[in-house]
Protein backbone atom coordinates (compact mmCIF):
# COMPACT_ATOMS: atom_id res chain seq x y z
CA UNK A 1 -4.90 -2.16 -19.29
CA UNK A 2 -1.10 -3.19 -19.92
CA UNK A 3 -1.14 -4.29 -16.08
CA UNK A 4 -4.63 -6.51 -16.51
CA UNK A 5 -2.97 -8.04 -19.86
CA UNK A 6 0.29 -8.50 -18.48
CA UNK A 7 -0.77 -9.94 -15.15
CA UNK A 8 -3.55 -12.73 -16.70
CA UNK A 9 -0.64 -13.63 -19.19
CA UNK A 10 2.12 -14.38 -16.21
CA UNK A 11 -0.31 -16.11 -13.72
CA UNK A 12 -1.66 -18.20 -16.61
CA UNK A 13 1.83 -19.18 -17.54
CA UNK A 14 3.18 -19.36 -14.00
CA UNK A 15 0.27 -21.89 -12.70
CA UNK A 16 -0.53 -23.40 -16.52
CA UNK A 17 3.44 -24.79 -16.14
CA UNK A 18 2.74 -25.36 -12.33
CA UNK A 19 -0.30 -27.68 -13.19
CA UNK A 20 1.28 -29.28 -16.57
CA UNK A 21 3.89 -30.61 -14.58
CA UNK A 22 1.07 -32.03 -12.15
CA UNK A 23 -0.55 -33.43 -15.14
CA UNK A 24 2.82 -34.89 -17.54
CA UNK A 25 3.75 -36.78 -14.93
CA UNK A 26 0.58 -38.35 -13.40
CA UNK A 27 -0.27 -38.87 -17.25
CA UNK A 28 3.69 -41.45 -17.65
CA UNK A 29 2.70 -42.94 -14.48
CA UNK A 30 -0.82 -43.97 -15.47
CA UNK A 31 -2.84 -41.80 -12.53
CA UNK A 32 -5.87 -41.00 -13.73
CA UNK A 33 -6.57 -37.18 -14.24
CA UNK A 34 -10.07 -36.10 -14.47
CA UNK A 35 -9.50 -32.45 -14.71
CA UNK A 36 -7.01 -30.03 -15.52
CA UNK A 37 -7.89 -26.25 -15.33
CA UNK A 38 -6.33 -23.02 -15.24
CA UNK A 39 -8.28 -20.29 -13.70
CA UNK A 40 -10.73 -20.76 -10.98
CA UNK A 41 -14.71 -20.25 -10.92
CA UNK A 42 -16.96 -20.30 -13.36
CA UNK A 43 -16.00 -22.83 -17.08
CA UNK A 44 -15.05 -20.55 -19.89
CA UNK A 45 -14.89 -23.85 -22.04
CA UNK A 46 -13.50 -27.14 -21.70
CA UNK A 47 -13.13 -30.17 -23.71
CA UNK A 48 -12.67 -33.71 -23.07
CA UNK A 49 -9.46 -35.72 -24.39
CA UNK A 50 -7.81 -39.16 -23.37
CA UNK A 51 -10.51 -39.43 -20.45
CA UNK A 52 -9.12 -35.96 -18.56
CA UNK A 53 -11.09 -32.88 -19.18
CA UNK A 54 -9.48 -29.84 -19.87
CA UNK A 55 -11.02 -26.29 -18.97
CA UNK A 56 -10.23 -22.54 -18.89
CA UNK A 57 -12.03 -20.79 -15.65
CA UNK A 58 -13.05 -17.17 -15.20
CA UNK A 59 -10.60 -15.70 -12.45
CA UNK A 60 -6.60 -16.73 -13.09
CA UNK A 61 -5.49 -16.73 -9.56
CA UNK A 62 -5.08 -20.37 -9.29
CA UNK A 63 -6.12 -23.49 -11.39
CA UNK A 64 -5.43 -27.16 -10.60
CA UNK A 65 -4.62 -30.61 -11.24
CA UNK A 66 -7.63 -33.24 -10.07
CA UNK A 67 -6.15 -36.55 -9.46
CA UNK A 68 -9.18 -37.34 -6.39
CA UNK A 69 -6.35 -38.01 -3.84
CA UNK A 70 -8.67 -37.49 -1.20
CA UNK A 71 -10.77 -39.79 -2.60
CA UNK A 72 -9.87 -43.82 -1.38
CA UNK A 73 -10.48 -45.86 -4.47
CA UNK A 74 -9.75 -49.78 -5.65
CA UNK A 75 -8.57 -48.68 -9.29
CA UNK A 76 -5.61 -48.96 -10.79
CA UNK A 77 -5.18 -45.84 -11.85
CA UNK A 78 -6.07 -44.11 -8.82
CA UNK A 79 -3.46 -41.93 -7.19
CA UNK A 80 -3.69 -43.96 -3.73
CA UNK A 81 -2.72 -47.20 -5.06
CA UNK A 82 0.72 -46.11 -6.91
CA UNK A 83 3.42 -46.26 -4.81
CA UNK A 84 4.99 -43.92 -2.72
CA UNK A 85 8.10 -42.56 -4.93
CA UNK A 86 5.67 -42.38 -7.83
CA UNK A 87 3.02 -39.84 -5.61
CA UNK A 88 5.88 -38.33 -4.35
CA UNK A 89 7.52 -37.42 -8.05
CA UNK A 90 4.00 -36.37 -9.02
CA UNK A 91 3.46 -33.99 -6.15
CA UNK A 92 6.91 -32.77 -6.67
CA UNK A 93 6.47 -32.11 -10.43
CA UNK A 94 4.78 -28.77 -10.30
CA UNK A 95 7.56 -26.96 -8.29
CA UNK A 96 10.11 -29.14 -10.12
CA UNK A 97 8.49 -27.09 -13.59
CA UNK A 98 8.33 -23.79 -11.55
CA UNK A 99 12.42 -24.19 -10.91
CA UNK A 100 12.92 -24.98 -14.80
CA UNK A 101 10.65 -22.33 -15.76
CA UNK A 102 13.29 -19.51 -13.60
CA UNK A 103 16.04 -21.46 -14.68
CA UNK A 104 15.22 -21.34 -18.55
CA UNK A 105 14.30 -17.40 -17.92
CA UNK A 106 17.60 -16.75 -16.29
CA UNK A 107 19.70 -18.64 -19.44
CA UNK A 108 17.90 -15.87 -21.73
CA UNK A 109 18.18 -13.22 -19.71
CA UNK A 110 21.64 -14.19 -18.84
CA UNK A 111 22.82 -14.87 -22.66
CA UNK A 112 22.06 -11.70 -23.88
CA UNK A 113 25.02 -9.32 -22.59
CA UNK A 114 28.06 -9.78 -23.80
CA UNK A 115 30.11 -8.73 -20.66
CA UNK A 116 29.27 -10.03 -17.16
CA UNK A 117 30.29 -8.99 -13.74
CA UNK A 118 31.71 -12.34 -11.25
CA UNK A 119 33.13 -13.01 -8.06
CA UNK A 120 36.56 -11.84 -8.75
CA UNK A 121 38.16 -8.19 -8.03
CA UNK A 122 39.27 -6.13 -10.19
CA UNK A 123 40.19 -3.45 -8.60
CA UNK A 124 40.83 -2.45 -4.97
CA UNK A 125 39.83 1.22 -3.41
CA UNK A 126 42.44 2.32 -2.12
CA UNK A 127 42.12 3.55 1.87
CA UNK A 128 39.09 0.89 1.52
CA UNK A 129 38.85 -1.32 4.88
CA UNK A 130 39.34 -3.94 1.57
CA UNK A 131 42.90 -2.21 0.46
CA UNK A 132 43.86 -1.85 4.10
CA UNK A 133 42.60 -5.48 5.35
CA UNK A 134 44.53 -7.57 2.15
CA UNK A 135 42.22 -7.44 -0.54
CA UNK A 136 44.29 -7.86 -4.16
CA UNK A 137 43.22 -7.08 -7.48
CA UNK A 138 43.23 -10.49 -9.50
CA UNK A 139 41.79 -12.30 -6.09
CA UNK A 140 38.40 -14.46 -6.67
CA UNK A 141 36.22 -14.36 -3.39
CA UNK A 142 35.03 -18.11 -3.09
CA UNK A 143 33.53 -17.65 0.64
CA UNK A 144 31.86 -15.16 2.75
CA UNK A 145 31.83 -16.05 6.81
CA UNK A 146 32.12 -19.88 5.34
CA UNK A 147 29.06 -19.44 3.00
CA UNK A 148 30.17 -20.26 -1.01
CA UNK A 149 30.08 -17.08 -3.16
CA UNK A 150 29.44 -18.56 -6.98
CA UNK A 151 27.96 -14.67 -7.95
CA UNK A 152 28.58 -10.90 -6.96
CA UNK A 153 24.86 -11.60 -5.24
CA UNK A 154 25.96 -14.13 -2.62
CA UNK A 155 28.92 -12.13 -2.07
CA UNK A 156 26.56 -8.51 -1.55
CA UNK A 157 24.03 -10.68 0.29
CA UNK A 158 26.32 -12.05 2.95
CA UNK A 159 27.93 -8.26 3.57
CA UNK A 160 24.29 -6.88 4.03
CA UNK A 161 23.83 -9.22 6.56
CA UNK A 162 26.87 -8.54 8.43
CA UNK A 163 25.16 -5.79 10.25
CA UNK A 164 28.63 -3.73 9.93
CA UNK A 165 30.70 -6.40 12.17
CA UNK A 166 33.56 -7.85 10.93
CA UNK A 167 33.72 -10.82 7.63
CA UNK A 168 35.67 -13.96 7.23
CA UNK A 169 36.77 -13.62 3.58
CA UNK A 170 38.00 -16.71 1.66
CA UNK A 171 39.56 -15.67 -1.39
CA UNK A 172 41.95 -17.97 -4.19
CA UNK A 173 45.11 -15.87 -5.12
CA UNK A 174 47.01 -17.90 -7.43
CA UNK A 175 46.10 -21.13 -6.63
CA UNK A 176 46.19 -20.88 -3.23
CA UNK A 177 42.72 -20.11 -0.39
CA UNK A 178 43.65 -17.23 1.74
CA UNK A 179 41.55 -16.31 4.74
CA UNK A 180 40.64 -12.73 5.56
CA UNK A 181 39.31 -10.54 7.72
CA UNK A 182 37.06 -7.40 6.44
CA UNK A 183 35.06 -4.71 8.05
CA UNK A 184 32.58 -3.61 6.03
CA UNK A 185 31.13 -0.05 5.94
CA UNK A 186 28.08 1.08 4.74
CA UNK A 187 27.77 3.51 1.37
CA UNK A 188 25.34 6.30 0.61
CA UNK A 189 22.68 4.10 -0.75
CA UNK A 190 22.61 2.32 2.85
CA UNK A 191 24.32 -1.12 2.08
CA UNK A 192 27.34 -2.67 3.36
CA UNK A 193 30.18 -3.02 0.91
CA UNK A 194 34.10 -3.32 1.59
CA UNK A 195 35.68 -0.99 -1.22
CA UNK A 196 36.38 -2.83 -4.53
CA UNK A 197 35.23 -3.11 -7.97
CA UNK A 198 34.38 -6.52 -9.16
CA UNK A 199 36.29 -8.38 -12.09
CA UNK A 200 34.21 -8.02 -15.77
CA UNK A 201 34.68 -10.28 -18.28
CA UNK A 202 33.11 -11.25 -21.35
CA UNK A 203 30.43 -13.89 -21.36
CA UNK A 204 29.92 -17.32 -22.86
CA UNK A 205 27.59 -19.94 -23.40
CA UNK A 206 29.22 -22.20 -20.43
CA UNK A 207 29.35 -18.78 -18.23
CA UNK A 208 25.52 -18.47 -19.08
CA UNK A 209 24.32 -21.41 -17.62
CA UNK A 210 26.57 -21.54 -14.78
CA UNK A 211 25.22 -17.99 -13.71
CA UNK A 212 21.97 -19.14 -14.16
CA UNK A 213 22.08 -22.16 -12.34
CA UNK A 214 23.74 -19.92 -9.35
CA UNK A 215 21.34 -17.11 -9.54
CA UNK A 216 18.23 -19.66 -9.06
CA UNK A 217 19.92 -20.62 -6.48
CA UNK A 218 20.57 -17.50 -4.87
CA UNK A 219 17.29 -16.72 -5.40
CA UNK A 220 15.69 -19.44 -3.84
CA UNK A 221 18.65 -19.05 -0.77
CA UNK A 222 16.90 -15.03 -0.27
CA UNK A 223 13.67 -16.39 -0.58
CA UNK A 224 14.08 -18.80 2.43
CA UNK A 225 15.96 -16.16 4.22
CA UNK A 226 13.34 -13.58 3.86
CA UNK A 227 10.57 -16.74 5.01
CA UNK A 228 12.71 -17.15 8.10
CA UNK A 229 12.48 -13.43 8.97
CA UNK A 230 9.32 -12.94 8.80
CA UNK A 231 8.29 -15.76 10.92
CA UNK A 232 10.96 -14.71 13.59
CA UNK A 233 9.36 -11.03 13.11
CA UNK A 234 12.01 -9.45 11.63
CA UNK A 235 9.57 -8.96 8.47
CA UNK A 236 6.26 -7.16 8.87
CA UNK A 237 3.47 -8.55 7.46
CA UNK A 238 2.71 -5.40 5.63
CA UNK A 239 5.92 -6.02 3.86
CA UNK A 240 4.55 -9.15 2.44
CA UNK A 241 3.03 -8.71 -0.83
CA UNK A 242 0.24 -10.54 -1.85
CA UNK A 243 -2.11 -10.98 -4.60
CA UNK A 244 -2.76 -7.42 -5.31
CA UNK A 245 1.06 -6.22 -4.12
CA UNK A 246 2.16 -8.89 -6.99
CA UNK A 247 -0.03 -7.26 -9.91
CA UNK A 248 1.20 -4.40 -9.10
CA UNK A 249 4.99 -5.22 -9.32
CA UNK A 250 3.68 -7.32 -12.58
CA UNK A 251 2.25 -3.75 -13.93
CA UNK A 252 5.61 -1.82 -13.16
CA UNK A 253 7.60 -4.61 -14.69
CA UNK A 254 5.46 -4.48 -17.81
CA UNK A 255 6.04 -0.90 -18.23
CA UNK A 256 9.72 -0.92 -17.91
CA UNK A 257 10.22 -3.41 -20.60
CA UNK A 258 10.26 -7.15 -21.61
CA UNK A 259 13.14 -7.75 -19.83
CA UNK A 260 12.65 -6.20 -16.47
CA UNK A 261 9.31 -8.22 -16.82
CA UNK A 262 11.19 -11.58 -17.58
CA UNK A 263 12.74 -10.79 -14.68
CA UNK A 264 10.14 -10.53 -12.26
CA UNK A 265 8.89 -13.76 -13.68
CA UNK A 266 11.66 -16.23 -12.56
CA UNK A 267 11.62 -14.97 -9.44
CA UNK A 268 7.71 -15.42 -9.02
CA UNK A 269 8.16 -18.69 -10.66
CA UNK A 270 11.07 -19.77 -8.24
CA UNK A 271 9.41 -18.08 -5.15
CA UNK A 272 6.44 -20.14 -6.48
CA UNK A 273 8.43 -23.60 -6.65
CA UNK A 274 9.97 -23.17 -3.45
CA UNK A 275 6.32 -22.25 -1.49
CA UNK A 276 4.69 -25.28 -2.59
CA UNK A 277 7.51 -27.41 -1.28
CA UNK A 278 7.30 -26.24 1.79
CA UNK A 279 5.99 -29.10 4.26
CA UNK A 280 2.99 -27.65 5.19
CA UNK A 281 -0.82 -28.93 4.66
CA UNK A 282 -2.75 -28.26 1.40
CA UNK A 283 0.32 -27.44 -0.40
CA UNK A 284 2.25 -30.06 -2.32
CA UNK A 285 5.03 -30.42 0.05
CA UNK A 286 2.67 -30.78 3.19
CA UNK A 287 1.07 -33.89 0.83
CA UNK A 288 4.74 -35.17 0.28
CA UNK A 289 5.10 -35.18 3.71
CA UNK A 290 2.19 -37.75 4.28
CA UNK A 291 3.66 -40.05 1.33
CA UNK A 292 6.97 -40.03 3.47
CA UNK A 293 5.32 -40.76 6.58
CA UNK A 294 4.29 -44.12 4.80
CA UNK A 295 7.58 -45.25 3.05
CA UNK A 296 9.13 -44.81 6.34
CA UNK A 297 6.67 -46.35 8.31
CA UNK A 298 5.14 -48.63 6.16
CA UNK A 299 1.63 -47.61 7.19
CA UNK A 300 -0.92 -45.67 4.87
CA UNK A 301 -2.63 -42.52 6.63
CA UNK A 302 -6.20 -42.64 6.37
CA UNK A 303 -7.66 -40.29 3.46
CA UNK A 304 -10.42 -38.84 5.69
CA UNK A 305 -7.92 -37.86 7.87
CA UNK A 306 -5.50 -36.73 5.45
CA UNK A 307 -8.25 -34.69 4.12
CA UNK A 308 -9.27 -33.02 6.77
CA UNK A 309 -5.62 -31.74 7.79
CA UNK A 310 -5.13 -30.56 4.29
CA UNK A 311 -8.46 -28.05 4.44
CA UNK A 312 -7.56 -26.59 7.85
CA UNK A 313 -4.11 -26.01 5.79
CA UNK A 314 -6.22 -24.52 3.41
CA UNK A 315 -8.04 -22.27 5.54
CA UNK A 316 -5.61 -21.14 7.38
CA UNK A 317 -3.27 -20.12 3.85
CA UNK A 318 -6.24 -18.38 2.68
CA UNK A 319 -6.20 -16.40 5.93
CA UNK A 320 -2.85 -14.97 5.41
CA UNK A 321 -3.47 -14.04 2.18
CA UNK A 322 -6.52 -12.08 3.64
CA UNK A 323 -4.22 -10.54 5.89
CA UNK A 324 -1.62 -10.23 3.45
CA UNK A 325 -3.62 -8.53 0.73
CA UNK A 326 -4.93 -6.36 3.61
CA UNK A 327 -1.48 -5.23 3.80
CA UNK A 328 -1.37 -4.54 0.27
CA UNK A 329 -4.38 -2.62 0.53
CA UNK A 330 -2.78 -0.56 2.76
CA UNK A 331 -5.00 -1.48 5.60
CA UNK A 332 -2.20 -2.46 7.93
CA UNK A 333 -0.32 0.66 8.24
C-alpha cells in the first residue's frame, strides 16, 4: 500500500510540474490551451476555467499539455502562428520545471546537515598510491583527467571510470594548480579510489546552493553518461529500469524514509528533464528541433508531416518501454 500511495503521489508531482510548466508559459504567451490533464485514460473529473479545461485521469503514468500543435490553424492564439523562440521556450518549459524541481529538492536535502564533505583532502593514507604520487593534506582537487571536480561525486565518478590506469590530477595548493599523476586501486567494495580522506567542513547557506547547483549537475552529467553506454552496449537493456523497475525503487525509497525518498525524486525529476530534451521525435526536444529547423532556415515544416514523424517517435518510445518493462519483469534474463 505505502508503495501504491507513494508512487501515484511522485508521478503526479513529477508530470503535474512537468505539464504546469507546459501550461504557465503557453498561458504568458497567449497560446491557447484546451486541456491540461494529469493521468491518462478515463476523466476522473474536470472543470473548465479561462477557456482551458482541466482534468484528473484514471492511470498516473503520464498526463499532458494540449496546445493542438499538430493541428495548422489561422488563430492567433494558436501555437503555429507564435514565433519560433516563443514555441521553443514553451516546449522547453516542462524540462526547464523538472531541473528546478531537483534543484529545489537538492537545496533541502542539502541544508539540513550541518557538516558537509568537498573536494578538498584532508588527510592522506599513508603508503596510498595518493601519499606516494604527491597528494597533500590541505590540497583542493579542482580537475580529474581535465574534467572540473566542484563535488567528492565528480571526483569518485572520474576514478571509477579510470578502469585502474593512471589519472591526471589538478589540484590548488596554496594558490598555486599543480598537476599530478595517480594510480588508482580498487577497494573491497569494488571501486577505484587513490587513498585519502576528503576535507569536512561545516555547511552554510552559500555552500548549500552551490552543492546543489553542482550535484544537479552531476547528476544530469551520469545520466548522459549512463545514455551513452547503453546505446554503445556497454548497458544491458535489462539494466534499464522502467515503469515497473521505477515503482519499485519509489516503494524502497518510501520505506527507508522521507529523505531517502526526496532523494530518489530529484533524480527522477532531473533524469526526467534531461529525457525530454533529448532531440528525438514525440518528445519535447525532438519538437524543438523542428522549431530550429525553421529559425534557421526560414521555412515552416509542414504539420502533417511533422505529425507523422512525431507518432513513429511515439511508437517506437513505447516499444522500449515494452522491452524495458520486460526487463523489469524479469523476462530478459
Amino acid at each position: 500500500m505505502i508503495t501504491i500511495i507513494a508512487s501515484v503521489l511522485v508521478f503526479g508531482l513529477l508530470i503535474g510540474i512537468h505539464e504546469f510548466g507546459h501550461l504557465i508559459s503557453a498561458k504568458l504567451i497567449g497560446i491557447k490551451v484546451y486541456e491540461f490533464a494529469i493521468g491518462m485514460g478515463v476523466k476522473l473529473f474536470s472543470f473548465e476555467k479561462g477557456g482551458t479545461k482541466y482534468s484528473l485521469r484514471l492511470f498516473p503514468i503520464g498526463g499532458f499539455c494540449n496546445m493542438n500543435e499538430d493541428v495548422e490553424s489561422e488563430s492567433e492564439d494558436a501555437f503555429g502562428n507564435k514565433k519560433p523562440w516563443q514555441r521553443i521556450l514553451v516546449l522547453a518549459s516542462g524540462a526547464i520545471m523538472n531541473l528546478i524541481l531537483g534543484f529545489v529538492i537538492l537545496c533541502i536535502l542539502m541544508g539540513s546537515p550541518k557538516e558537509i564533505v568537498t573536494n578538498g583532502v584532508g588527510e592522506v593514507l599513508d603508503y596510498a598510491p595518493a601519499y606516494t604520487q604527491g597528494l597533500k593534506s590541505g590540497d583542493e582537487i579542482i580537475k580529474v583527467n581535465n574534467t572540473r571536480t566542484n563535488l567528492i561525486d565528480d571526483i569518485m565518478l572520474e576514478m571509477n571510470y579510470s578502469d585502474g590506469s593512471d589519472i591526471d590530477v589538478t589540484v590548488r595548493r596554496n594558490g598555486e594548480k599543480i598537476k599530478l599523476k595517480i594510480t588508482p586501486y580498487k577497494d573491497e567494495d569494488g571501486r577505484y579510489i587513490i587513498g585519502y580522506k576528503p576535507e569536512i567542513k561545516l555547511n552554510s547557506f552559500g555552500q548549500t546552493i552551490s552543492n546543489a547547483f553542482y550535484y544537479s549537475i552531476y547528476i544530469s552529467k551520469a545520466v548522459l553518461i549512463s545514455l551513452r553506454d547503453m546505446i554503445m552496449g556497454r548497458i544491458a537493456m535489462n539494466q534499464v529500469s522502467g515503469p515497473v523497475g521505477i515503482v519499485k525503487e519509489i516503494g524502497n525509497a518510501a520505506s527507508l524514509g522521507f529523505n531517502r525518498l526526496l532523494e530518489l525524486i530529484a533524480l527522477i525529476t532531473i533524469n526526467l528533464g534531461l529525457f525530454n530534451l533529448l532531440p528525438f521525435p514525440a518528445l519535447d526536444g525532438g519538437r524543438i528541433v523542428f522549431v530550429l529547423y525553421e529559425l534557421i532556415t526560414r521555412k515552416k515544416v509542414p504539420v502533417s508531416f511533422e505529425a507523422v514523424i512525431h507518432f513513429i517517435g511515439l511508437l517506437l518510445l513505447l516499444l522500449v518501454m515494452l522491452i524495458v518493462t520486460f526487463g523489469d519483469l524479469g523476462f530478459l534474463r
